[in-house]
Protein backbone atom coordinates (compact mmCIF):
# COMPACT_ATOMS: atom_id res chain seq x y z
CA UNK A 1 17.28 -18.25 -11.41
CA UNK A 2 16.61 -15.37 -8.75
CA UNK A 3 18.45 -11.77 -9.79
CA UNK A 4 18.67 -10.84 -6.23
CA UNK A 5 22.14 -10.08 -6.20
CA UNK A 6 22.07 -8.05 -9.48
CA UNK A 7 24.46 -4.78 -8.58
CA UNK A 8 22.62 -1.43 -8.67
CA UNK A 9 23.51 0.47 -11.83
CA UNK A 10 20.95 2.64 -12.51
CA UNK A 11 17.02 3.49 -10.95
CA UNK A 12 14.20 3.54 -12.89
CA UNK A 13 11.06 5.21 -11.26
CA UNK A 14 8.13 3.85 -12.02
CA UNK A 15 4.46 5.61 -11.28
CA UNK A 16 0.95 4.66 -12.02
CA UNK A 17 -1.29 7.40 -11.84
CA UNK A 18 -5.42 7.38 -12.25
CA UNK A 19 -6.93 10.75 -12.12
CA UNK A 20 -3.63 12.18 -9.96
CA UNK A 21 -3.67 15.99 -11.77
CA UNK A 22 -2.28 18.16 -8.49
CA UNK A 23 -1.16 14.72 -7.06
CA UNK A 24 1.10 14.24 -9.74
CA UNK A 25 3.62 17.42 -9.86
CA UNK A 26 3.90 17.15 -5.74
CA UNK A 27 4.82 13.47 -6.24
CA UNK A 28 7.62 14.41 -9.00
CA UNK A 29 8.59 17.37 -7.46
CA UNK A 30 9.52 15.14 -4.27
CA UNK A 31 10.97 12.45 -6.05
CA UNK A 32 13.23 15.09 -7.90
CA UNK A 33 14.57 16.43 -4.50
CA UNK A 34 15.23 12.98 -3.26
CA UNK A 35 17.27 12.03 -6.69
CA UNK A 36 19.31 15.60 -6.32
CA UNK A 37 20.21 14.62 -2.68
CA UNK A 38 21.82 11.52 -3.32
CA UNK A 39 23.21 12.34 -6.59
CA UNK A 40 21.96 10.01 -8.52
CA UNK A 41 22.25 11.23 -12.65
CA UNK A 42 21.35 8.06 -14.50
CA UNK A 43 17.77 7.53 -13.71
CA UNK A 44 14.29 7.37 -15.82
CA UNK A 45 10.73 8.34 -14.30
CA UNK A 46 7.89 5.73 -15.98
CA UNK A 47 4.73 7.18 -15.83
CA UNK A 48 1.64 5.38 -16.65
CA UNK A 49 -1.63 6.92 -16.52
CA UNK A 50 -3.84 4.54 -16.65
CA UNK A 51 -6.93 5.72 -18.50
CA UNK A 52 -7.59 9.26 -16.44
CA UNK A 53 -9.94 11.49 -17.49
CA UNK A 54 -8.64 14.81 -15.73
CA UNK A 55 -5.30 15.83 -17.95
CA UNK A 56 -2.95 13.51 -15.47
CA UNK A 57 -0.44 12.23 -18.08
CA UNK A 58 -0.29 15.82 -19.86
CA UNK A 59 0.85 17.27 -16.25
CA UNK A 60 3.42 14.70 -15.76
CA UNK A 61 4.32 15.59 -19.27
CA UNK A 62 4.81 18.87 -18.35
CA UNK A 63 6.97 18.59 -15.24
CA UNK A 64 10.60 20.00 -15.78
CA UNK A 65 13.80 18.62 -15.36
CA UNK A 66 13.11 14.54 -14.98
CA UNK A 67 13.52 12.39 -17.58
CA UNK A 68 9.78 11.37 -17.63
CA UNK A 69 8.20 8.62 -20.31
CA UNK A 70 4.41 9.02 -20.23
CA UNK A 71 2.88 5.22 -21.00
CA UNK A 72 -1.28 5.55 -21.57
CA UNK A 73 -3.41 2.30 -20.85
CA UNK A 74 -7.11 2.06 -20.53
CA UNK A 75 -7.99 1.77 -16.35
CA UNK A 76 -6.91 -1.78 -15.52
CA UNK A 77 -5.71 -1.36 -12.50
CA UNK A 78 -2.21 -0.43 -10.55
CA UNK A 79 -1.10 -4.24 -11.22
CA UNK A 80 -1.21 -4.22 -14.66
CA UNK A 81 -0.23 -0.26 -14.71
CA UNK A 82 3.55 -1.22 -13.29
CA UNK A 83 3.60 -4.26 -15.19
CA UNK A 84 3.76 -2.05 -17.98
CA UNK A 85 5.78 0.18 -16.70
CA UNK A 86 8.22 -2.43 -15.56
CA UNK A 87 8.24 -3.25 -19.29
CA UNK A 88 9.71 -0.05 -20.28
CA UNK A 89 12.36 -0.56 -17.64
CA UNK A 90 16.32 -0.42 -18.32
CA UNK A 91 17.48 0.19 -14.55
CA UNK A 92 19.02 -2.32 -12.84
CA UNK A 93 16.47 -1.50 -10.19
CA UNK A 94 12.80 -0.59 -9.90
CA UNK A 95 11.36 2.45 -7.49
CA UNK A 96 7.46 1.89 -7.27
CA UNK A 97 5.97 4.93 -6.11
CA UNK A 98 2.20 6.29 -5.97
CA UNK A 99 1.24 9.90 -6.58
CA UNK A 100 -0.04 9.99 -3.19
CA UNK A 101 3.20 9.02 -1.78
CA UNK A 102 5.99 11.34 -1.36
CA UNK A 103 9.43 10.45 -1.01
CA UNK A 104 11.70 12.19 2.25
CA UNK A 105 14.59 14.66 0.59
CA UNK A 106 17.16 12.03 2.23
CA UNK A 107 15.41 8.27 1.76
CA UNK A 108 17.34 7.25 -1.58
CA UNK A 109 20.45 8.62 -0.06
CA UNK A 110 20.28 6.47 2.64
CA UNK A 111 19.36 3.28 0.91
CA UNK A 112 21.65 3.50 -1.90
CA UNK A 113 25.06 2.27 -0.33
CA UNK A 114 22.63 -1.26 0.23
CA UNK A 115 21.59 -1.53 -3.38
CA UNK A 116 24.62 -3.79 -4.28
CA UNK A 117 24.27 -6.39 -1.61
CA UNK A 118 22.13 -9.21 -1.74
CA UNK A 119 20.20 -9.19 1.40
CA UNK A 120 20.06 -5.35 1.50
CA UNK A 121 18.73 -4.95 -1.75
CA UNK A 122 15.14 -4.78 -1.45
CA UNK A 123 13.35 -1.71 0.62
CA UNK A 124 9.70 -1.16 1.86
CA UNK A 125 9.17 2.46 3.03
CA UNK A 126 8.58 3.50 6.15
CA UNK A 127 5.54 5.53 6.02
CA UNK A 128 4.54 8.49 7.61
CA UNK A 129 0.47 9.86 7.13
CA UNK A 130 0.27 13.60 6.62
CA UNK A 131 -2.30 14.39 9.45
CA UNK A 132 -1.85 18.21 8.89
CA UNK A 133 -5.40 19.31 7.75
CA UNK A 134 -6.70 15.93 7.67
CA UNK A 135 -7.95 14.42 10.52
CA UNK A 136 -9.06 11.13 8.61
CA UNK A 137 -5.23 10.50 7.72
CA UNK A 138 -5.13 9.81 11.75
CA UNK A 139 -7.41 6.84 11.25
CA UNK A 140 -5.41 5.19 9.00
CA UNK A 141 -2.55 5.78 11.56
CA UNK A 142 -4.11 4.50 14.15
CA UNK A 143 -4.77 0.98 12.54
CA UNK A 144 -1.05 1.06 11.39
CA UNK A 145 0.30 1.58 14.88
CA UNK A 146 -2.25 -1.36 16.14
CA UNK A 147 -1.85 -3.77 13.14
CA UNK A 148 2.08 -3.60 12.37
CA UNK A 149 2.88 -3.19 16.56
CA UNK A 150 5.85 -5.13 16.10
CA UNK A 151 7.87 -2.17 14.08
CA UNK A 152 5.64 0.90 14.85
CA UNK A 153 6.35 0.96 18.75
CA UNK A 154 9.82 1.39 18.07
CA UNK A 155 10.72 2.30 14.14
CA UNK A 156 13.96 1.04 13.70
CA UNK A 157 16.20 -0.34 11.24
CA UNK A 158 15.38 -3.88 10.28
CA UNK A 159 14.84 -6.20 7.94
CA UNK A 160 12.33 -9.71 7.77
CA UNK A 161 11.15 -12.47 5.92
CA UNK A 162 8.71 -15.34 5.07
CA UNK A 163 8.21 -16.22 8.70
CA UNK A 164 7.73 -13.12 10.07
CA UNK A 165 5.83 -11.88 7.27
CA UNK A 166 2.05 -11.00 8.11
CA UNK A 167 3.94 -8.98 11.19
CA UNK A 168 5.31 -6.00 9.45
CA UNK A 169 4.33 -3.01 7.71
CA UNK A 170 4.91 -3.52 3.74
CA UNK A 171 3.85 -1.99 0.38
CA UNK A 172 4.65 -1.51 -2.92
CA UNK A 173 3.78 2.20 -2.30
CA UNK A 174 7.73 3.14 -2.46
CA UNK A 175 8.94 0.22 -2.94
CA UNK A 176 12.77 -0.22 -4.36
CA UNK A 177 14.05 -3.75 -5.30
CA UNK A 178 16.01 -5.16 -8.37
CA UNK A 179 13.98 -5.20 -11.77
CA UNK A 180 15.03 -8.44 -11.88
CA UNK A 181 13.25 -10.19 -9.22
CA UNK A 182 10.26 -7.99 -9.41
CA UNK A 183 9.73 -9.17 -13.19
CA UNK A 184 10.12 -12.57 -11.37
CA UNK A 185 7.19 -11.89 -8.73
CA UNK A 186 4.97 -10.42 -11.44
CA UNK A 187 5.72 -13.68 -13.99
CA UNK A 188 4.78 -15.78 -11.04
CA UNK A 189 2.10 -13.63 -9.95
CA UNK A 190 -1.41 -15.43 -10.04
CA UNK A 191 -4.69 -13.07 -9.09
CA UNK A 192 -7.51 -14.75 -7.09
CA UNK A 193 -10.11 -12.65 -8.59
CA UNK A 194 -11.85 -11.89 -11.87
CA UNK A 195 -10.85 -8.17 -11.86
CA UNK A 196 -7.41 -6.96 -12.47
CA UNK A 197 -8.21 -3.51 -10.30
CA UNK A 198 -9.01 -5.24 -7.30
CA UNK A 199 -5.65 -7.59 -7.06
CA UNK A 200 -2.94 -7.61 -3.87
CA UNK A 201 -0.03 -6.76 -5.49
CA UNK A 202 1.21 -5.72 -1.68
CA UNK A 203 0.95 -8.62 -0.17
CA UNK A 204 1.68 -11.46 -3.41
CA UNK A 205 4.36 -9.76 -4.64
CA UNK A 206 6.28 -9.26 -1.40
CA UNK A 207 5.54 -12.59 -0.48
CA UNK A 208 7.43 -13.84 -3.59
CA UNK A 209 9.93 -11.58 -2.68
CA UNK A 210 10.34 -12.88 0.73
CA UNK A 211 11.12 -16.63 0.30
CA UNK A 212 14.39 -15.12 -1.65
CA UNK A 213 15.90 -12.49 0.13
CA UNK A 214 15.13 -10.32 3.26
CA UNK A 215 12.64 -6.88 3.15
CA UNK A 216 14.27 -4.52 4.78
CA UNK A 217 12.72 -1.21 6.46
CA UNK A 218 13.42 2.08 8.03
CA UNK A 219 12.48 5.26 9.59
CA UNK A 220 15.56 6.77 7.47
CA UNK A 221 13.99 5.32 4.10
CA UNK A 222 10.72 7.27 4.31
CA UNK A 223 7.62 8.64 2.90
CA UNK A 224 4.53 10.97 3.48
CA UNK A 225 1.20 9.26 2.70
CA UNK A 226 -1.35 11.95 1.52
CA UNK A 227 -4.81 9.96 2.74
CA UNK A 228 -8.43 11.10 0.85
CA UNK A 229 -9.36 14.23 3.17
CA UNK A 230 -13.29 13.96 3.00
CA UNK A 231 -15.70 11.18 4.10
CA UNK A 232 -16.50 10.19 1.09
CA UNK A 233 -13.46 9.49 -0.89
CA UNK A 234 -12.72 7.54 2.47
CA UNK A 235 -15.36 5.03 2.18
CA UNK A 236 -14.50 4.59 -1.35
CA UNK A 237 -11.04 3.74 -0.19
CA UNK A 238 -12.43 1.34 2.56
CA UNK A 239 -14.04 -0.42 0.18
CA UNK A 240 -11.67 -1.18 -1.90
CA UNK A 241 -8.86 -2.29 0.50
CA UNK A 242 -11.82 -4.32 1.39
CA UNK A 243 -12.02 -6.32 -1.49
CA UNK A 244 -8.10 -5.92 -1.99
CA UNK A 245 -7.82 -7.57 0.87
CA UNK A 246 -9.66 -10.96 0.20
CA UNK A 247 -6.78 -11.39 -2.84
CA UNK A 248 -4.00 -10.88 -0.68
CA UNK A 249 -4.59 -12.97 2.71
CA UNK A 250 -7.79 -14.89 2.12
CA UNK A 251 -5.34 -17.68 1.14
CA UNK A 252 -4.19 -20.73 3.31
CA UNK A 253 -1.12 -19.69 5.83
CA UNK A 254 -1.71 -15.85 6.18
CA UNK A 255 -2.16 -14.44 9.52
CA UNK A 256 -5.47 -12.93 8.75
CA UNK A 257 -6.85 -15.97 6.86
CA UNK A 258 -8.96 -17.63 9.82
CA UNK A 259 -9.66 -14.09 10.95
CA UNK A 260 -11.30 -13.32 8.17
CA UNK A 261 -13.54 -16.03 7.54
CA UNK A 262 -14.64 -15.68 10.82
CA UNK A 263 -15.67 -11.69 10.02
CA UNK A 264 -16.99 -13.14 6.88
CA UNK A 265 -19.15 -15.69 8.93
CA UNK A 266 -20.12 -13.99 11.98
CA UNK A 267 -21.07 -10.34 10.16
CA UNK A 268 -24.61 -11.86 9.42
CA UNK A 269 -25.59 -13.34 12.33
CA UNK A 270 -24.50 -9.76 14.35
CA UNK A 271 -26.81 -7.86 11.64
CA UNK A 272 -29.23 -10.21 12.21
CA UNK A 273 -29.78 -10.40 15.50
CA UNK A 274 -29.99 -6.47 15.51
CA UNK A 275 -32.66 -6.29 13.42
CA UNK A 276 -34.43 -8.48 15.65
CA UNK A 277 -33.30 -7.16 19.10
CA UNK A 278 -33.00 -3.49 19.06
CA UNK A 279 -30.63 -3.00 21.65
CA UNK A 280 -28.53 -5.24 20.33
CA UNK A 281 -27.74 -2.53 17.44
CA UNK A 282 -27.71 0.16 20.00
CA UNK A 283 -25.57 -1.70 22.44
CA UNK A 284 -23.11 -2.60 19.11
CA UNK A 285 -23.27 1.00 17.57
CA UNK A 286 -22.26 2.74 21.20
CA UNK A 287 -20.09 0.30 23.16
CA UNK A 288 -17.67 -0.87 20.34
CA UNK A 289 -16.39 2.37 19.36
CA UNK A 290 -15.93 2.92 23.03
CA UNK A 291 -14.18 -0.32 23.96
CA UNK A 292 -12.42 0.02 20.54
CA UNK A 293 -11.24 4.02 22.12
CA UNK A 294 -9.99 2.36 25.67
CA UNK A 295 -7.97 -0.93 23.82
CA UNK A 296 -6.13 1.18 21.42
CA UNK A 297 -5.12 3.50 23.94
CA UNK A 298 -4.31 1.16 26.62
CA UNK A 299 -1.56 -0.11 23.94
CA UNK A 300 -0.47 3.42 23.53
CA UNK A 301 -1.67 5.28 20.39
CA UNK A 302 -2.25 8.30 20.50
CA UNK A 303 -4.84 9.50 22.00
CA UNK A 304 -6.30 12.09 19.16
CA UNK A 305 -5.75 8.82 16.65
CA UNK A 306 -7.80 6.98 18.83
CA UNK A 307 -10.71 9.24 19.27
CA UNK A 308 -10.88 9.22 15.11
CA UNK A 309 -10.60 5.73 14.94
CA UNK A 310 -13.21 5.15 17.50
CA UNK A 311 -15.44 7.62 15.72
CA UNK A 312 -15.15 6.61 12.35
CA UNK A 313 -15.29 2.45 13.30
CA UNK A 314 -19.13 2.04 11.99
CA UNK A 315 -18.62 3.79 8.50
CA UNK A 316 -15.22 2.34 7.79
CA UNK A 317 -16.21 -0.92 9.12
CA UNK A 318 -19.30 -1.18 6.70
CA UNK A 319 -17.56 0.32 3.54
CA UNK A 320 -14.91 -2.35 3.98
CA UNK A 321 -17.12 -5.33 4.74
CA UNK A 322 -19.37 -4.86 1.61
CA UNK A 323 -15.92 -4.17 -0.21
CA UNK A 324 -14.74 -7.93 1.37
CA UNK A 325 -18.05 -9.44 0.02
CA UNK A 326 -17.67 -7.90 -3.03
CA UNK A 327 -14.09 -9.60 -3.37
CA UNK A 328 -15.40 -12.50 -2.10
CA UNK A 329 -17.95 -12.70 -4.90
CA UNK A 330 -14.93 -11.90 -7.52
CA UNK A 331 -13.12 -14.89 -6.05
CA UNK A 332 -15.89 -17.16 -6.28
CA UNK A 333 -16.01 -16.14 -10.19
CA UNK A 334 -12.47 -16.39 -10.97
CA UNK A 335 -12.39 -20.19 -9.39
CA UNK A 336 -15.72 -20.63 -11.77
């Protein structure tokens, strides 16, 4: 039986954190502000670190004036890392948050009054990237304003469901729901691939989520995104939403499922018929970025966004197709 309608009594925080130190005080210092704003007293901050090597857990440790329960696992992974958090839970609810992510002063204010309705009860953030002094956080903008048009052209208050899915912008970045029903998801929860660090929690758990009650969003329950500011902690990142991705919609019914076997399909034959046609490759490594720069413009993103998408297409676009081979190859050895 779905908890769904479970009435909000109490909000427990919980935050997985691998190799956050800096990350993690900003994060809690955040998260404090947003408890003090909308009063809420009876609360407890779950922090698992999940085998860092840089003194994470002893910061969070350290940080004054939150109820905070350090949890220490070996690095398995954010799955597993609020699964055992979740554990630890008494709330009647559960806020996932990142250390990366930090929560607006006024975002818990505003969705607390929904907490004790059924259909109200479950909130993906609206996120905002922090572009200031990091030009890369505009590229991850700019493919959030193309991919998740439907709500980014006009951030409003709304809510959605299983049909409307693969159409909105979701996470489980600051995500707030009833404990109940996300013990539920992760019960039900059943990983494609062989490694635990490379699952879609996103996009499965939501999913379960969504053929029992409504996801609701909003521009007044919001959060900064702090993106990796150099190129190579980018490409790191690329690759692994790569292979993230082949968990979460390489699966029969997603929107992107066709898509991405074609990608899958169709990458070889473009690198092959490079090597064997020159400009080919310097057609492809000039022209895309540039019709890539016009399209996303034409639809309205901003223009700076653009020029960063445009400019970083080639390395992203490589990073994150080896990382969707390399979940392809996990897949293949989880079915075996």
């Amino acid at each position: 039986m779905s908890t769904t309608a479970t009435g909000y009594r109490k909000l427990s925080i919980v935050i997985p954190a691998f190799n956050s130190a800096g990350w993690i005080t900003q994060c809690l210092e955040h998260l404090s502000a947003a408890l003090k704003h909308a009063q809420i007293s009876d609360s407890e901050v779950i922090v698992v670190d999940d085998g860092s090597t840089d003194g994470t857990g002893q910061e969070a440790q350290r940080f004054p004036g939150l109820p905070i329960h350090l949890v220490s696992q070996e690095n398995q992974g954010r799955f597993l890392a609020r699964e055992n958090g979740l554990a630890k839970c008494s709330g009647s609810h559960v806020l996932f948050l990142d250390t990366r992510v930090f929560l607006a002063e006024t975002s818990l204010t505003f969705v607390l009054p929904f907490l004790n309705e059924a259909n109200s009860s479950l909130w993906t953030a609206h996120v905002e990237a922090n572009t200031t002094g990091n030009p890369i956080a505009r590229f991850w903008r700019a493919i959030e304003s193309l991919f998740w048009r439907r709500y980014m052209k006009n951030p409003t208050t709304t809510s959605f469901g299983l049909e409307d899915f693969d159409y909105y912008p979701k996470g489980t970045t600051a995500l707030i729901a009833p404990a109940g029903l996300i013990r539920e998801a992760i019960t039900a929860f059943r990983p494609t691939v062989t490694d635990w660090r490379k699952v879609n929690d996103d996009t499965a758990l939501l999913r379960y989520a969504a053929e029992r009650t409504r996801i609701n969003i909003s521009p007044q329950y919001a959060c900064t995104y702090n993106a990796r500011t150099n190129l190579k902690a980018f490409l790191h990142h690329a690759n692994h939403r790569g292979s993230v991705l082949i968990d979460g919609y390489l699966r029969k019914g997603t929107r992107l499922n066709i898509p991405i076997w074609g990608v899958l399909l169709l990458a070889p034959i473009g690198l092959a018929l490079s090597l064997m046609v020159w400009e080919i490759a310097i057609g492809a490594l000039v022209l895309i970025p540039i019709a890539l720069f016009v399209f996303v413009s034409i639809l309205g993103i901003n223009k700076i966004d653009a020029m960063v998408l445009a400019g970083l297409f080639w390395p992203f676009a490589i990073s994150y197709l080896c990382g969707m081979y390399w979940g392809v190859w996990l897949k293949v050895s989880h079915k075996n």
